[in-house]
Protein backbone atom coordinates (compact mmCIF):
# COMPACT_ATOMS: atom_id res chain seq x y z
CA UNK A 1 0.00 0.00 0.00
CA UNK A 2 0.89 3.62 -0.68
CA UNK A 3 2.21 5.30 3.10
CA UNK A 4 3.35 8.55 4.14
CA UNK A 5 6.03 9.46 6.68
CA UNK A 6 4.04 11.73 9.34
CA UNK A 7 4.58 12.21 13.38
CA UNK A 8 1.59 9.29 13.90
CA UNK A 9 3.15 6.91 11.48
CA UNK A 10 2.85 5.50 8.01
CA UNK A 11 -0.58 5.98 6.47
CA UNK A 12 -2.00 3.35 4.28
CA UNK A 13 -4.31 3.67 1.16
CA UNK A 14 -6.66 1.26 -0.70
CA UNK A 15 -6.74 1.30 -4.82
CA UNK A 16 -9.76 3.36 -4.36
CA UNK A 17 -9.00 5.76 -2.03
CA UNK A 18 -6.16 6.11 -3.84
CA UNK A 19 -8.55 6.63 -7.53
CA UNK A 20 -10.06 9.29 -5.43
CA UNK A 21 -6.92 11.00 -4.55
CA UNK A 22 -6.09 11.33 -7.90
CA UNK A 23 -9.75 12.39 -8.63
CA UNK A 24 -10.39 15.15 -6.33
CA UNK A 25 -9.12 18.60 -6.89
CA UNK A 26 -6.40 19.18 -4.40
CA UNK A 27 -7.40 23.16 -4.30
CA UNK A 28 -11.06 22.94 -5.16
CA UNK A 29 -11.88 19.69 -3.44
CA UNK A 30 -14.36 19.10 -6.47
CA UNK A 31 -14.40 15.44 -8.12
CA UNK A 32 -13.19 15.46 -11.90
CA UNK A 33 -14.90 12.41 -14.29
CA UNK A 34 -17.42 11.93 -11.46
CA UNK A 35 -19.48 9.52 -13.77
CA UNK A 36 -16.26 7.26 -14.01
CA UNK A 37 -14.99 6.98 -10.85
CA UNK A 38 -17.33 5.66 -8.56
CA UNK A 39 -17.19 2.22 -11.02
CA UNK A 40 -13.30 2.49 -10.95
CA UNK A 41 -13.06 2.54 -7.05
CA UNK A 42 -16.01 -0.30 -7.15
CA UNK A 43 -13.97 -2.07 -9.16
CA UNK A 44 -11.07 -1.73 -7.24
CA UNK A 45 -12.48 -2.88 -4.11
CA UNK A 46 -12.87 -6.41 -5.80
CA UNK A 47 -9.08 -6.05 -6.77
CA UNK A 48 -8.25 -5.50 -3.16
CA UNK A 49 -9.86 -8.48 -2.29
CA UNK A 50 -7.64 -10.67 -4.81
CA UNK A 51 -4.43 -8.90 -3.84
CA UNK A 52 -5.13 -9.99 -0.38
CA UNK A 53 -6.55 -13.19 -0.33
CA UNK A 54 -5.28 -14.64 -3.88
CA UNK A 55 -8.01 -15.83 -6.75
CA UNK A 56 -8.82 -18.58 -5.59
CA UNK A 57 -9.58 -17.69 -1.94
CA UNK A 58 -10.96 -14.31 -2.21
CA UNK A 59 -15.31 -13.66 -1.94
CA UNK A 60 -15.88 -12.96 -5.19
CA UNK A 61 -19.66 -11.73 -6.46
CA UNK A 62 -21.12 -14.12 -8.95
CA UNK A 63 -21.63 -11.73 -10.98
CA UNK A 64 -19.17 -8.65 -11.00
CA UNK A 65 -20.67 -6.52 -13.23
CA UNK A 66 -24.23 -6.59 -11.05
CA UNK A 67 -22.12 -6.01 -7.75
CA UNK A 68 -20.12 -3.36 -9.36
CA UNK A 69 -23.15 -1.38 -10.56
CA UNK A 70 -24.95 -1.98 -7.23
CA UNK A 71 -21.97 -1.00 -5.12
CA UNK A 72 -20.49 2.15 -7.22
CA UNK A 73 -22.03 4.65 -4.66
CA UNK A 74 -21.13 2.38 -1.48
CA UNK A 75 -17.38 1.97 -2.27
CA UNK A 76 -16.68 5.65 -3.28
CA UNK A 77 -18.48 6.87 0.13
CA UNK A 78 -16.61 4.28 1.96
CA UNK A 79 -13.15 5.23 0.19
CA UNK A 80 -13.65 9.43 1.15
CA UNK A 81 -14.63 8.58 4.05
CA UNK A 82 -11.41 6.57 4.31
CA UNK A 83 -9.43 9.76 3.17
CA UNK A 84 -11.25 11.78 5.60
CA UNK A 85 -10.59 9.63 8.62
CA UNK A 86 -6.96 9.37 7.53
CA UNK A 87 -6.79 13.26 7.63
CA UNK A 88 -5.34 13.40 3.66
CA UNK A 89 -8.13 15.49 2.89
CA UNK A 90 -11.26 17.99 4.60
CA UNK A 91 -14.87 18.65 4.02
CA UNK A 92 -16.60 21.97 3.51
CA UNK A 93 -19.47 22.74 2.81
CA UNK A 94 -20.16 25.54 0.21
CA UNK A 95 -22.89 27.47 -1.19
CA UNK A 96 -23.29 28.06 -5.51
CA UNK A 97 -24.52 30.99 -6.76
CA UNK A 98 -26.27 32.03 -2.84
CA UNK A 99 -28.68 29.11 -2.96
CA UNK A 100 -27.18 25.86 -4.11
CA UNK A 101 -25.74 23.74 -1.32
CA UNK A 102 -22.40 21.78 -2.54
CA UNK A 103 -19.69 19.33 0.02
CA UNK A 104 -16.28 19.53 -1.65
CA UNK A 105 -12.81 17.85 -0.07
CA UNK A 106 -9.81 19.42 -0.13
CA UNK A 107 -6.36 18.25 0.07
CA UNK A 108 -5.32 18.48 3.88
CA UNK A 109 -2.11 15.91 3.26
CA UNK A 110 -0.33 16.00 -0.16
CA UNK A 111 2.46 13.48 0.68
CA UNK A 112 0.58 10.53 -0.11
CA UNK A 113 -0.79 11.82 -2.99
CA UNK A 114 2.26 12.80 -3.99
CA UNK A 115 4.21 9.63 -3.29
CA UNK A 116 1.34 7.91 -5.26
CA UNK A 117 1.91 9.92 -8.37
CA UNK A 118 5.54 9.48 -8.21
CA UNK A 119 5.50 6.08 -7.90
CA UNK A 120 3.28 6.12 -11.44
CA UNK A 121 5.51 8.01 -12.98
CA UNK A 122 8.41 5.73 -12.60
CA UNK A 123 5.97 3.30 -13.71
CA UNK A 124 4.42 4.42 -16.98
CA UNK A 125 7.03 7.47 -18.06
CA UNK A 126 10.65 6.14 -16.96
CA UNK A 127 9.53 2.38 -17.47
CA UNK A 128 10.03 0.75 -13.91
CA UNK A 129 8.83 -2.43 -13.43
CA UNK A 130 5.25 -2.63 -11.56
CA UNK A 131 4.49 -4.01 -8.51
CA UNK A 132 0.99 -6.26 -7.70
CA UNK A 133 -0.56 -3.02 -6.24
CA UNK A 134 0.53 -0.37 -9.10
CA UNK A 135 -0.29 -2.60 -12.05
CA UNK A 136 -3.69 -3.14 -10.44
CA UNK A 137 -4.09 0.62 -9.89
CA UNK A 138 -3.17 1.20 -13.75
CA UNK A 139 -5.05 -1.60 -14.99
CA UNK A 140 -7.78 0.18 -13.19
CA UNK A 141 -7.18 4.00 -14.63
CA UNK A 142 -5.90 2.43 -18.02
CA UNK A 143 -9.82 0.62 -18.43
CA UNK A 144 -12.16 3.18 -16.99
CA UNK A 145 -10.57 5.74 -19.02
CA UNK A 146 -9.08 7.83 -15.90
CA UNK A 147 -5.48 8.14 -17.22
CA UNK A 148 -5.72 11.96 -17.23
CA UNK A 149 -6.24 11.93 -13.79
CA UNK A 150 -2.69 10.41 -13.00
CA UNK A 151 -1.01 12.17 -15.88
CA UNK A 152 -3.14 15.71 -16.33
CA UNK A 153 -2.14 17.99 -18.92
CA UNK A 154 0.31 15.86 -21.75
CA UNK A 155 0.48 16.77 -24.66
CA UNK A 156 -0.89 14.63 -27.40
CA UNK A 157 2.62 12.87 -28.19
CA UNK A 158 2.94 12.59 -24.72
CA UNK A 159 -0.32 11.01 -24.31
CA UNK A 160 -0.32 8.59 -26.86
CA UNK A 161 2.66 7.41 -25.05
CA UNK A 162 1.55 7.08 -21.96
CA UNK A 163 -1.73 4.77 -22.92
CA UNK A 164 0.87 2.46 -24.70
CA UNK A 165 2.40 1.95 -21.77
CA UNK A 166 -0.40 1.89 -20.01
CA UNK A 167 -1.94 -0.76 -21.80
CA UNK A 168 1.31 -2.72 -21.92
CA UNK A 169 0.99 -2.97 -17.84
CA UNK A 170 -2.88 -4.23 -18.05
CA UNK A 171 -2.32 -6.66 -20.50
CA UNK A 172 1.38 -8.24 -19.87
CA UNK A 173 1.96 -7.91 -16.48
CA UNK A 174 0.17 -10.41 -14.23
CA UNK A 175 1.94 -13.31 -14.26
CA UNK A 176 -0.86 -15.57 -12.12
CA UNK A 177 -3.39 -16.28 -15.17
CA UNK A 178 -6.26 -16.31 -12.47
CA UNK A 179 -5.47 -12.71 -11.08
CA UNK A 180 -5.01 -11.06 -14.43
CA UNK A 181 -8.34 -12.49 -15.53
CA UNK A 182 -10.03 -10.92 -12.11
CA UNK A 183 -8.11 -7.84 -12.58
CA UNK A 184 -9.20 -7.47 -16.38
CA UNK A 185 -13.31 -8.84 -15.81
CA UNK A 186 -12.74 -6.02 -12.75
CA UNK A 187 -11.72 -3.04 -14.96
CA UNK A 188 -13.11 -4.48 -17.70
CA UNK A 189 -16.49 -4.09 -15.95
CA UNK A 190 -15.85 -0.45 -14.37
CA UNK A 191 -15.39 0.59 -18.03
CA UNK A 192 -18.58 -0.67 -19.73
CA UNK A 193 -20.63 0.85 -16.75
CA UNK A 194 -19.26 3.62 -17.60
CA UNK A 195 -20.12 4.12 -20.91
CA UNK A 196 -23.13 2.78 -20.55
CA UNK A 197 -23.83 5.93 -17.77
CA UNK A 198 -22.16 8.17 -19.80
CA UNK A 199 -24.42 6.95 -22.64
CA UNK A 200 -27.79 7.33 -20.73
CA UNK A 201 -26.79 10.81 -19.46
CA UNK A 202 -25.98 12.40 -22.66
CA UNK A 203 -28.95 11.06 -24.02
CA UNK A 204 -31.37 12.36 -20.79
CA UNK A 205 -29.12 15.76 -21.20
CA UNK A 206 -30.21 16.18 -24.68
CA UNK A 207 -33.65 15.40 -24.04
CA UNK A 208 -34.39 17.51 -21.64
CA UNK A 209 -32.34 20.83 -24.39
């Protein structure tokens, strides 16, 4: 797990707290690709249960896809409330416009967050072999479409590169047959919810203009 050096200790992080890191503004607070997220840190949490109990031992849903969809909302309260209790990040509550009531979360703690997104860059841009936990994690971004959130503001050469690499990791790296296939049906599964939401809203949004 990802830690950070502090006075209390070393502070661990799940794969979706640490999506959500990524996710929320550290100024703002405000979630970016809200729509995706939620299924990545879902996904995740089925990850987390492979990592620590292997495929063949871990309680797996019948059907991951169902579970996933079902438990989107669950997992990403569970994982800020995770950050909050941790102290890596704050809520306030804020007012839009005078009338609209709005809860962002704020960084509080940027050394995680920062040790997380170095240890992706040595990763995908300087080519360092992945551990279990990382390859999961990009696996994860690299499916549900979230790779701007670890690598924001590339430039197009730059990008292209980094979703080769990217999609190197997800599909050579797990050695155990049974984990890659849990990792991929995992992501795999965060990234046709997805669509499928992102699908449905566009189509309500244009509806209703």
């Amino acid at each position: 797990m990802t830690m950070s050096s502090s006075a209390s200790g070393p502070v661990p992080t799940t794969l979706g707290e640490e999506i959500l890191l990524l996710a929320l503004d550290d100024s703002t607070g405000e979630a970016q690709l809200p729509l995706r997220t939620p299924y990545a840190i879902a996904a995740a949490a089925l990850l987390e249960r492979v990592l620590a109990d292997g495929p063949e031992d871990a309680a797996l849903p019948d059907d991951a896809e169902k579970w996933i969809n079902d438990q989107r909302n669950e997992e990403y309260e569970k994982a800020l409330r995770g950050l909050l209790d941790k102290g890596l990040i704050r809520e306030e509550k804020r007012r839009l416009l005078l009338v609209f009531r709005t809860t962002v979360h704020p960084e509080v703690d940027g050394t995680v967050e920062a040790a997380l997104r170095g240890r992706l860059a040595a990763v995908v841009l300087e080519g360092r072999e992945p551990d279990h936990r990382t390859a999961a994690l990009i696996t994860l971004l690299h499916h549900a479409e979230l790779r701007e959130l670890a690598f924001p503001d590339l430039g197009k050469e730059q990008s292209a590169a980094v979703e080769r690499r990217m999609t190197e990791i997800a599909e050579r790296h797990w050695a155990d047959p049974a984990l890659r296939r849990m990792a991929e049906t995992a992501a795999a599964t965060s990234a046709a919810l997805t669509a499928a939401t992102m699908a449905t809203t566009v189509v309500i949004i244009t509806t209703l203009t």
